[in-house]
C-alpha atoms as a PDB file:
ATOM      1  CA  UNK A   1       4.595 -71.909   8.499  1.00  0.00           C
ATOM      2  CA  UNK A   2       0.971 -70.613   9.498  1.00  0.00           C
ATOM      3  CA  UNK A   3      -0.721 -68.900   6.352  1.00  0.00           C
ATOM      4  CA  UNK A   4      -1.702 -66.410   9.328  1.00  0.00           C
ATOM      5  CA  UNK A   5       0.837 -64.320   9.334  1.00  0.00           C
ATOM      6  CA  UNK A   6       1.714 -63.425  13.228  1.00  0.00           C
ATOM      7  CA  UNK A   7       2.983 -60.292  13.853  1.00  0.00           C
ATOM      8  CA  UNK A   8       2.697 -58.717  17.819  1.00  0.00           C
ATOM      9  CA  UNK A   9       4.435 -56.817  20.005  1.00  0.00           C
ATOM     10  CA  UNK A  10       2.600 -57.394  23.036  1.00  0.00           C
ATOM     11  CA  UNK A  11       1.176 -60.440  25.142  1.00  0.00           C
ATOM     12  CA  UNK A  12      -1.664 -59.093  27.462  1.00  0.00           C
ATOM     13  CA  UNK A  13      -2.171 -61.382  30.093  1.00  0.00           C
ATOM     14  CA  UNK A  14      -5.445 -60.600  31.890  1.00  0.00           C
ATOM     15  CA  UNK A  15      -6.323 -62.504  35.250  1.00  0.00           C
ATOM     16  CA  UNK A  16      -9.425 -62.670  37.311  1.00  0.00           C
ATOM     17  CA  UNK A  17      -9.223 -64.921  40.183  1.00  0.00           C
ATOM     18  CA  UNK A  18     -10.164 -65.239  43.580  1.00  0.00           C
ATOM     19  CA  UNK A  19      -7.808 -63.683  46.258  1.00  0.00           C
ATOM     20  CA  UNK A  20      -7.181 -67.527  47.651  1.00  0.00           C
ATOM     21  CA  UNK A  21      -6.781 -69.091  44.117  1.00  0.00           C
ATOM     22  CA  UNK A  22      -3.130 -69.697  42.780  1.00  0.00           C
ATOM     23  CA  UNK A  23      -2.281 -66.690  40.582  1.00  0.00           C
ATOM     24  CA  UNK A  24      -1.861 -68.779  37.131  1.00  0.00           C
ATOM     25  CA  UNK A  25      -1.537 -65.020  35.044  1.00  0.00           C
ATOM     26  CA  UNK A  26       0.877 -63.939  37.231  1.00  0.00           C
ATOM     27  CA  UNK A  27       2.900 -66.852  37.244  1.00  0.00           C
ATOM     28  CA  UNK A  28       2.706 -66.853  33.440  1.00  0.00           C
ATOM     29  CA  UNK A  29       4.123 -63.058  33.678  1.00  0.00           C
ATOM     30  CA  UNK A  30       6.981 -63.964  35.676  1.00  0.00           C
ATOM     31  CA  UNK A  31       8.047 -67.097  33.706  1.00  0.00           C
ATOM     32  CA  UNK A  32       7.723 -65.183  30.482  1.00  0.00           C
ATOM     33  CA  UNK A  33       9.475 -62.223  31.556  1.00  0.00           C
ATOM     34  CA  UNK A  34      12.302 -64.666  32.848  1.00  0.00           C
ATOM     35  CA  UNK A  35      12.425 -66.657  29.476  1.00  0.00           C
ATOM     36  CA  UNK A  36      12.648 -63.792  26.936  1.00  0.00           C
ATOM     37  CA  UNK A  37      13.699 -60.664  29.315  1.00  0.00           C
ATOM     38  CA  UNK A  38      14.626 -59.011  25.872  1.00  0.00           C
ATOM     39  CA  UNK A  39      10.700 -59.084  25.108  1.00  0.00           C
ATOM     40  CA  UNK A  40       9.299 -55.809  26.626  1.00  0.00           C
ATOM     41  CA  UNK A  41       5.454 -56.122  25.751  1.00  0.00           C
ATOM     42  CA  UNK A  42       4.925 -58.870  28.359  1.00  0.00           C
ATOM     43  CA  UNK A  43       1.822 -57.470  30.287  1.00  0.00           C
ATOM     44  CA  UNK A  44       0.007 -58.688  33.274  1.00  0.00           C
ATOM     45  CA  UNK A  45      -2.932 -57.217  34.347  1.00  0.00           C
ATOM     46  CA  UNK A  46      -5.447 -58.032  37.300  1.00  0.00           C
ATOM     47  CA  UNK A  47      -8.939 -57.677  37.120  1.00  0.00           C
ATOM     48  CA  UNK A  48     -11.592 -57.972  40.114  1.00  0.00           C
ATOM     49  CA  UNK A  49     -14.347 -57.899  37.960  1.00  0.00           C
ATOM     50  CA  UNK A  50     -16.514 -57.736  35.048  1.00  0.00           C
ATOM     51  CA  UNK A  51     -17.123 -54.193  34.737  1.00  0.00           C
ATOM     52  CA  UNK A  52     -13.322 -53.738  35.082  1.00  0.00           C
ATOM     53  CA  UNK A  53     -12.634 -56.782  32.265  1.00  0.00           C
ATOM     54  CA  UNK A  54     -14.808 -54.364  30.224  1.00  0.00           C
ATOM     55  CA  UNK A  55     -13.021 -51.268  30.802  1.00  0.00           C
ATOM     56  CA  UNK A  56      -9.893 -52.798  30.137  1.00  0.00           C
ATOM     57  CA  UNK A  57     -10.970 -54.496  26.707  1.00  0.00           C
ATOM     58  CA  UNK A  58     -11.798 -50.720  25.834  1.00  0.00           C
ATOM     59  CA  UNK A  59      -8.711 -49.580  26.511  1.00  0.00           C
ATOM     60  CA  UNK A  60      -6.527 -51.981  24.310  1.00  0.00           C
ATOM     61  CA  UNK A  61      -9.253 -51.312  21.723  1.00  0.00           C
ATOM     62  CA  UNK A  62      -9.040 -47.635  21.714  1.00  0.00           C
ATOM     63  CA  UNK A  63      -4.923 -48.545  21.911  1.00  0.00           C
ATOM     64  CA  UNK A  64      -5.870 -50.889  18.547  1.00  0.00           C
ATOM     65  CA  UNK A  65      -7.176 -48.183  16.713  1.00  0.00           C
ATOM     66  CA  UNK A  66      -4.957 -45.463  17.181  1.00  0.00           C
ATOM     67  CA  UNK A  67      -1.669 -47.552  16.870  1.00  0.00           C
ATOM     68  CA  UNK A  68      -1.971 -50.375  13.995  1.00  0.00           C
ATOM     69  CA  UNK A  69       1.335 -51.470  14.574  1.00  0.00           C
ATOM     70  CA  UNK A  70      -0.051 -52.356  18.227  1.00  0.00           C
ATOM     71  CA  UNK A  71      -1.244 -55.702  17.890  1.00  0.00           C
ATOM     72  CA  UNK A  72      -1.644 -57.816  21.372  1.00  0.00           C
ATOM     73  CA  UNK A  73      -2.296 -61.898  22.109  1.00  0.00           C
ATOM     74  CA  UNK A  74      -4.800 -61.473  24.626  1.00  0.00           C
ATOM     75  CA  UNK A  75      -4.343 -64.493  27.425  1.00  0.00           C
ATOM     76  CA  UNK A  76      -6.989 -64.868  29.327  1.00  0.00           C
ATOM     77  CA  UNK A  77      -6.703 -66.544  33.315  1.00  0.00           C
ATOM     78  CA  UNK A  78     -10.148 -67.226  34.521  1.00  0.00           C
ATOM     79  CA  UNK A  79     -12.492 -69.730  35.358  1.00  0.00           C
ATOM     80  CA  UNK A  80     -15.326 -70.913  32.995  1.00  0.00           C
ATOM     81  CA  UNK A  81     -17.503 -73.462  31.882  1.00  0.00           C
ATOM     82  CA  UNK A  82     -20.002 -74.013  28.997  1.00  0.00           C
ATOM     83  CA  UNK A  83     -22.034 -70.895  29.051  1.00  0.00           C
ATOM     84  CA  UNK A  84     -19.564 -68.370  30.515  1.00  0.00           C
ATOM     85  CA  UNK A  85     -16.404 -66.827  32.243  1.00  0.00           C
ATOM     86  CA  UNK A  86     -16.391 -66.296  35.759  1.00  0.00           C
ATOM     87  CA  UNK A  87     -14.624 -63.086  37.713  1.00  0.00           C
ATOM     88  CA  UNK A  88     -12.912 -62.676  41.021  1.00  0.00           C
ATOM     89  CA  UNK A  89     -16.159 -61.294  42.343  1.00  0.00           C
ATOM     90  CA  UNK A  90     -18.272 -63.877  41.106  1.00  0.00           C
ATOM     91  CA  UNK A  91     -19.556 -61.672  38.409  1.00  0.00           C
ATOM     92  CA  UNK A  92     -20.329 -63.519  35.090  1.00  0.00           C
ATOM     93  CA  UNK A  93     -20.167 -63.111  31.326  1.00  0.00           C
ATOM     94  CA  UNK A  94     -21.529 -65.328  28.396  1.00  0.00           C
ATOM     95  CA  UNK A  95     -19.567 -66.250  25.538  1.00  0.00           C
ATOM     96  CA  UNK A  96     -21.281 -64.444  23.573  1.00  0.00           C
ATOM     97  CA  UNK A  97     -20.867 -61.121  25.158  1.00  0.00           C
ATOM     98  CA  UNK A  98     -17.450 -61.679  25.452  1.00  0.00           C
ATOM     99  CA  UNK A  99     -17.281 -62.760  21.589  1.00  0.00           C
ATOM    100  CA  UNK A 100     -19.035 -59.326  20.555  1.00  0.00           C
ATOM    101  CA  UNK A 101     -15.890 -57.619  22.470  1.00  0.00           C
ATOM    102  CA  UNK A 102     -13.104 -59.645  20.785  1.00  0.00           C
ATOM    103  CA  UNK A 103     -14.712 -59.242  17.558  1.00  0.00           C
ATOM    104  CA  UNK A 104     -14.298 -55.304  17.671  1.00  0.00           C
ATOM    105  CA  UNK A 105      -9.884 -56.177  18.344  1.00  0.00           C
ATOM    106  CA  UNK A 106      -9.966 -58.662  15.766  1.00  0.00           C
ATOM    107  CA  UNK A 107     -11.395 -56.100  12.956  1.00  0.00           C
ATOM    108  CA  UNK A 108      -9.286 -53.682  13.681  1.00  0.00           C
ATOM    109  CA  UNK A 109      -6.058 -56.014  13.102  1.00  0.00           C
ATOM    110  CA  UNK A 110      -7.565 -57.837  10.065  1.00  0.00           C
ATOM    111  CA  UNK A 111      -8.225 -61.060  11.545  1.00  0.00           C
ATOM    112  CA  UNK A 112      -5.015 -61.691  13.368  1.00  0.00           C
ATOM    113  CA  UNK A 113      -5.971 -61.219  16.765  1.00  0.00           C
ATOM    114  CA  UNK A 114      -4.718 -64.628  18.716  1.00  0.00           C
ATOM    115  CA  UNK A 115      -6.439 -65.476  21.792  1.00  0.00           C
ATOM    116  CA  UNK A 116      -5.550 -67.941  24.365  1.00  0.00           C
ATOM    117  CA  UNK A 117      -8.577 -68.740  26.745  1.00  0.00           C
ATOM    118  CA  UNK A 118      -6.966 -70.674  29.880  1.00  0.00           C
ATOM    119  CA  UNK A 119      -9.610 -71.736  31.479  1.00  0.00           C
ATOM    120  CA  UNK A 120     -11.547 -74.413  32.219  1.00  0.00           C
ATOM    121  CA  UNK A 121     -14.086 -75.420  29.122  1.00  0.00           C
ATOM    122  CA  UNK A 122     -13.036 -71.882  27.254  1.00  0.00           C
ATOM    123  CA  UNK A 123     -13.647 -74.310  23.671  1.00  0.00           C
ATOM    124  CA  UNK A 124     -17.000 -73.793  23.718  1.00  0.00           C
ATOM    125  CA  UNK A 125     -16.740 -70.150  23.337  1.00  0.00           C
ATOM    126  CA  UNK A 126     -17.078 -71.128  19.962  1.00  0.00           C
ATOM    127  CA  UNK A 127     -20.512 -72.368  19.942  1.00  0.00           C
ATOM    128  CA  UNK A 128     -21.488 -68.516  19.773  1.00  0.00           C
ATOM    129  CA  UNK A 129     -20.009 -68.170  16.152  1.00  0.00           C
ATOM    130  CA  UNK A 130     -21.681 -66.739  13.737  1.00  0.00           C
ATOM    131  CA  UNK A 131     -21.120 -65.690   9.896  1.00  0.00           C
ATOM    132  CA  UNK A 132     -23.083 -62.588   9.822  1.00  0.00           C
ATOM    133  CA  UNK A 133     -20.749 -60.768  12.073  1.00  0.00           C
ATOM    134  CA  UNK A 134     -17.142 -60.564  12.094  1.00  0.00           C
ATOM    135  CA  UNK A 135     -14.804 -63.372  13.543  1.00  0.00           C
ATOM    136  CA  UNK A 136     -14.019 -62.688  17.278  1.00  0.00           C
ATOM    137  CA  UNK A 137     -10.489 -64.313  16.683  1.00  0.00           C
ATOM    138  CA  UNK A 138      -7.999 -65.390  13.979  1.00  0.00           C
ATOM    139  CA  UNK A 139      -6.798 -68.301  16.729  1.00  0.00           C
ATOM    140  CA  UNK A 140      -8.445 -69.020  19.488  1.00  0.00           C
ATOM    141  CA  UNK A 141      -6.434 -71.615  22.352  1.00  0.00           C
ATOM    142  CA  UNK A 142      -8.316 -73.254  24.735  1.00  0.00           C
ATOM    143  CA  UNK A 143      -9.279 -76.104  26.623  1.00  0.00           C
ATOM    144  CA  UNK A 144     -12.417 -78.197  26.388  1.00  0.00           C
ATOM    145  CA  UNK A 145     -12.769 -79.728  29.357  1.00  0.00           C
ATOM    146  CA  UNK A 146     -11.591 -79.168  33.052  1.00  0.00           C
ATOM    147  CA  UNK A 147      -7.460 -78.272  32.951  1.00  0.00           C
ATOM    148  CA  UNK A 148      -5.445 -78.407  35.723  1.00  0.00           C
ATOM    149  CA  UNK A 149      -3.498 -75.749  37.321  1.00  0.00           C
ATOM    150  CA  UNK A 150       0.103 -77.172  36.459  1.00  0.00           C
ATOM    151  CA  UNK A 151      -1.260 -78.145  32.777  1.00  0.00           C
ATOM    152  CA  UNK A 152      -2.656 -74.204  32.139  1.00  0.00           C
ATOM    153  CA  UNK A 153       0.679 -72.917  33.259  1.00  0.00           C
ATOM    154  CA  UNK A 154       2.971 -75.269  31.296  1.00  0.00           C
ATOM    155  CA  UNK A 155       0.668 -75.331  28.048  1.00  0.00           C
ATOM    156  CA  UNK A 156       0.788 -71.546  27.921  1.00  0.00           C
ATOM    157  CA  UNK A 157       4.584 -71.350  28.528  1.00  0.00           C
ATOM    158  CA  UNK A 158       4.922 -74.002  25.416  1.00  0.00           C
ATOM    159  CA  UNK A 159       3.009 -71.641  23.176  1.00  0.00           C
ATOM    160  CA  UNK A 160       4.453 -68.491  23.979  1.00  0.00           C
ATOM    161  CA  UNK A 161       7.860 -69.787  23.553  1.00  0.00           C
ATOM    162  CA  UNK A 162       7.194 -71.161  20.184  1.00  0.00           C
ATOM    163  CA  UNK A 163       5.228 -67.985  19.140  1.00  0.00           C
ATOM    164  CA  UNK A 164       8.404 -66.489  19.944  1.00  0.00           C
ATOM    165  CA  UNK A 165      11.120 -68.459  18.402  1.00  0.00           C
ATOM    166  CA  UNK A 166       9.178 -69.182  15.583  1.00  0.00           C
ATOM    167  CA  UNK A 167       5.759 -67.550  15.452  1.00  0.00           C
ATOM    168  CA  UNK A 168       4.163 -70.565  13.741  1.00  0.00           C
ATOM    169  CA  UNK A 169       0.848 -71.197  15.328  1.00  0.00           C
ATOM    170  CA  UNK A 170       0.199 -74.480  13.537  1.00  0.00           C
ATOM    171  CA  UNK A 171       3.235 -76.195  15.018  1.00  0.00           C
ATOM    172  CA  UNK A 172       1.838 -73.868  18.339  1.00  0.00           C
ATOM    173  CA  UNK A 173      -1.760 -75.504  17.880  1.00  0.00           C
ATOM    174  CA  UNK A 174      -0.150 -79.160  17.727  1.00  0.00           C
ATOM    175  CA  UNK A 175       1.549 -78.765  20.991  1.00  0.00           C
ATOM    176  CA  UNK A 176      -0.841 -77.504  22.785  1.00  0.00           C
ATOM    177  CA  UNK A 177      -3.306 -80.838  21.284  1.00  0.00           C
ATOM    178  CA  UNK A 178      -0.676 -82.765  23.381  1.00  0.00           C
ATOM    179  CA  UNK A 179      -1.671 -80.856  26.457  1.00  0.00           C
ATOM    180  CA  UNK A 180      -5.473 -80.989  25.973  1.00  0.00           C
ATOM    181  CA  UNK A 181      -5.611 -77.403  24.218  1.00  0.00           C
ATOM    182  CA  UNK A 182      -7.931 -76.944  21.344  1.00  0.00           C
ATOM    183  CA  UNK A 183      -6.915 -74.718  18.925  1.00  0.00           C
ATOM    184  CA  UNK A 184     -10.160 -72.969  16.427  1.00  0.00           C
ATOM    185  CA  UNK A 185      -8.887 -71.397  13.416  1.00  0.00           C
ATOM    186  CA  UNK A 186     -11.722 -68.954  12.250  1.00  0.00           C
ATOM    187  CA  UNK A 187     -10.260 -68.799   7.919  1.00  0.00           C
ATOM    188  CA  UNK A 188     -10.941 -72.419   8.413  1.00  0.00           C
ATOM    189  CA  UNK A 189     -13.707 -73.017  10.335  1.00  0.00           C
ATOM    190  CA  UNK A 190     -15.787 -70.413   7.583  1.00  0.00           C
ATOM    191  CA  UNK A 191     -13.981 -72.191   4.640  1.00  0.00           C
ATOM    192  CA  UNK A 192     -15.182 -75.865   6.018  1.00  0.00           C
ATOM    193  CA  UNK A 193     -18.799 -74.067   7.178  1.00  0.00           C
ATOM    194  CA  UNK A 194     -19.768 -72.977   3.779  1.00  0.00           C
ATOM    195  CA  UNK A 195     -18.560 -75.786   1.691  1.00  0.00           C
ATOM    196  CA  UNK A 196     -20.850 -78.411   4.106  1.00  0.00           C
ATOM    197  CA  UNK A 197     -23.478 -75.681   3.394  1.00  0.00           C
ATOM    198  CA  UNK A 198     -22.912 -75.656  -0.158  1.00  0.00           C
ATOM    199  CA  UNK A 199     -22.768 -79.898  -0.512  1.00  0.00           C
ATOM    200  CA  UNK A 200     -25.833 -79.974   1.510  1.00  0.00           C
ATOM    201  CA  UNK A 201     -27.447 -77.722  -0.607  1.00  0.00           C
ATOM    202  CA  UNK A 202     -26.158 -79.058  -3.763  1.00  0.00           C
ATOM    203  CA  UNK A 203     -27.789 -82.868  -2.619  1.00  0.00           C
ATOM    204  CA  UNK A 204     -31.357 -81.423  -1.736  1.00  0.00           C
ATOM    205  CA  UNK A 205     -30.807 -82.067   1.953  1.00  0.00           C
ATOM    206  CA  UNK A 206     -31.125 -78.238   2.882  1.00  0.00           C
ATOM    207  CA  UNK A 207     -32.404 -75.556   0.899  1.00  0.00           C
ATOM    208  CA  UNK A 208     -30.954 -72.094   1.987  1.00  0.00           C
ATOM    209  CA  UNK A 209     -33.205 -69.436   0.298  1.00  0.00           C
ATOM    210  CA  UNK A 210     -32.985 -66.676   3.471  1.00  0.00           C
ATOM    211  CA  UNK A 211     -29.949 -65.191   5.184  1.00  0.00           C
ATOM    212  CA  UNK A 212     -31.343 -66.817   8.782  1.00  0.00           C
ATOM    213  CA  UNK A 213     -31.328 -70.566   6.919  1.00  0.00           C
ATOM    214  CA  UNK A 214     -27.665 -69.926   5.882  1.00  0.00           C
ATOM    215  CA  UNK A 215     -27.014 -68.703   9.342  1.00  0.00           C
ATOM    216  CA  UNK A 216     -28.765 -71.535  11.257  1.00  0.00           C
ATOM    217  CA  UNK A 217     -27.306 -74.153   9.098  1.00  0.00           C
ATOM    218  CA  UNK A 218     -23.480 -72.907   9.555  1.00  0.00           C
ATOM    219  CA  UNK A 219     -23.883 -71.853  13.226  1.00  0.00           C
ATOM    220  CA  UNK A 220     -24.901 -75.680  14.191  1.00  0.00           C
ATOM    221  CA  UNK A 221     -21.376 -76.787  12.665  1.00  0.00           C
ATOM    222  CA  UNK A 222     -19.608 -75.210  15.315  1.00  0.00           C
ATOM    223  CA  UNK A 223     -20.455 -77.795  16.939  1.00  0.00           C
ATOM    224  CA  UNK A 224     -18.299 -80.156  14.831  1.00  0.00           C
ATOM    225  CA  UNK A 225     -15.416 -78.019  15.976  1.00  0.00           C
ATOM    226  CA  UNK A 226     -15.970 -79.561  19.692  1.00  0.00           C
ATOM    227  CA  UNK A 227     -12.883 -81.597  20.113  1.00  0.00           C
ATOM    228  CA  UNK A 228     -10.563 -79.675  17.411  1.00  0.00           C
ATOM    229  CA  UNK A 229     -10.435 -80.052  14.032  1.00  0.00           C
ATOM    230  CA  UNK A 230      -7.211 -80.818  11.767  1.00  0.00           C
ATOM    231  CA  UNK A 231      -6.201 -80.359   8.528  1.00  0.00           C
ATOM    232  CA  UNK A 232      -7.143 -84.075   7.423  1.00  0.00           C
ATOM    233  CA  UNK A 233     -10.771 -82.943   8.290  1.00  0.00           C
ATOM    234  CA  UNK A 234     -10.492 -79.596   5.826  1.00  0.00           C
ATOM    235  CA  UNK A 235      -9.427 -81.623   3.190  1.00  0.00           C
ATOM    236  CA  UNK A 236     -12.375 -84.563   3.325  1.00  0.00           C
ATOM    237  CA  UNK A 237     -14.401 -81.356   3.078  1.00  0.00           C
ATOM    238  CA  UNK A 238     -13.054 -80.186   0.097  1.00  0.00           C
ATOM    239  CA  UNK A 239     -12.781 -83.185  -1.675  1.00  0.00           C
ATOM    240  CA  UNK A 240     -16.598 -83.954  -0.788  1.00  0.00           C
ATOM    241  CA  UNK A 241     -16.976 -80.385  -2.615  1.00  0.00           C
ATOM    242  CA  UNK A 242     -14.983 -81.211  -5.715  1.00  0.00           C
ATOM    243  CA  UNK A 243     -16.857 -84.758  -6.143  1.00  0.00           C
ATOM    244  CA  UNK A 244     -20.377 -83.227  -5.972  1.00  0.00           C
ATOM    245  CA  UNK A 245     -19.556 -79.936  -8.398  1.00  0.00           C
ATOM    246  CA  UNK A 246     -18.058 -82.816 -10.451  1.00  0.00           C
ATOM    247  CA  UNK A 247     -21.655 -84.538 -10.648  1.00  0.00           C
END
């Protein structure tokens, strides 16, 4: 089983899409709601635009905080590419931005906030990372590259059914590698950051006497994380740890 515990009682699935576009979120809805009609937290919401994407993040926030039994996977249906997410009304937000308003959900449920980004190059969301703030996600789902319609649909149906027969997002995360879904799992990501930082440092190749070397040095390994990374890579990192404490 994942060592992140999942525990939810809600799956928010927010769209933004053009009026003319297939309605992937709302598919998703129905298909869910069809599958496990005994599940009552299955949500679909539509939003037109940024400012309402915004609104709406407040509200489940402001639901977060006064209800910590409340704890959501947030599925978002949208278009994006490397730099941003795109709205119905051809309004646009950077990563980043939307990273700062994840990060507020994820504190408030301890770093267990799962979020599934279906859309088109939603991976390099992580490229916005950073250590000195807190993690915008526990698990973050998402494709790399382009996805097709059919693929979004039937990769998001595979990992809500096995979140909900088994809630293991590891064996989650490996079927959704088989449909071209990258799976970023912040505990690990940090862990794997600050032992490269801490090799590095031990071999002379970087010396990190300020906070903004530490943070420069770690950021640029989210980049590493471009194409997934599996537990065979966490535990090269380790053992490179162990062999230079060793000498």
């Amino acid at each position: 089983m994942s060592k992140l515990s999942v525990v939810y009682n809600s799956i928010i699935i927010i769209e933004s899409l053009p009026e003319n576009e297939y309605k992937t979120g709302e598919v998703l809805s129905s298909v869910l709601k069809e599958s496990h009609p005994d599940h009552s937290g299955i949500q679909y919401i539509p939003v037109a635009s940024k400012d309402e994407f915004i609104e709406l993040m407040e509200e489940i926030r402001f639901l977060m905080q006064d209800n910590q039994g409340f704890k959501p996977i947030v599925d978002i249906e949208t278009h994006g590419n490397t730099k941003e997410i795109g709205f119905a009304d051809n309004s646009r937000m950077p990563w980043k931005e939307l990273m700062d308003m994840l990060r507020g959900l994820n504190e408030i449920c301890k770093n267990e906030l799962v979020v599934f980004l279906a859309c088109c190059e939603g991976y390099h969301f992580i490229k916005s990372t950073t250590i000195s703030k807190y993690s915008p996600c526990g698990y973050l789902f998402s494709p790399q590259e382009k996805i097709s319609v059919l693929n979004v649909i039937n990769a998001t149906v595979e990992f809500f059914n096995e979140i909900k027969a088994n809630g293991d997002l590891d064996v989650a995360a490996d079927l959704m590698q088989l449909r071209g879904i990258n799976c970023f799992k912040s505990e690990v990501f940090f862990h794997n950051s600050l032992t490269i930082a801490l090799i590095q440092d031990f071999k002379g190749e970087k010396k990190m006497s300020t906070d903004i070397e530490r943070e420069m040095l770690i950021n640029s390994l989210s980049n590493t994380y471009l194409g997934g990374i599996r537990d065979d890579y966490t535990k090269h990192v380790i053992k490179c740890f162990h062999e230079h404490v060793r000498k």
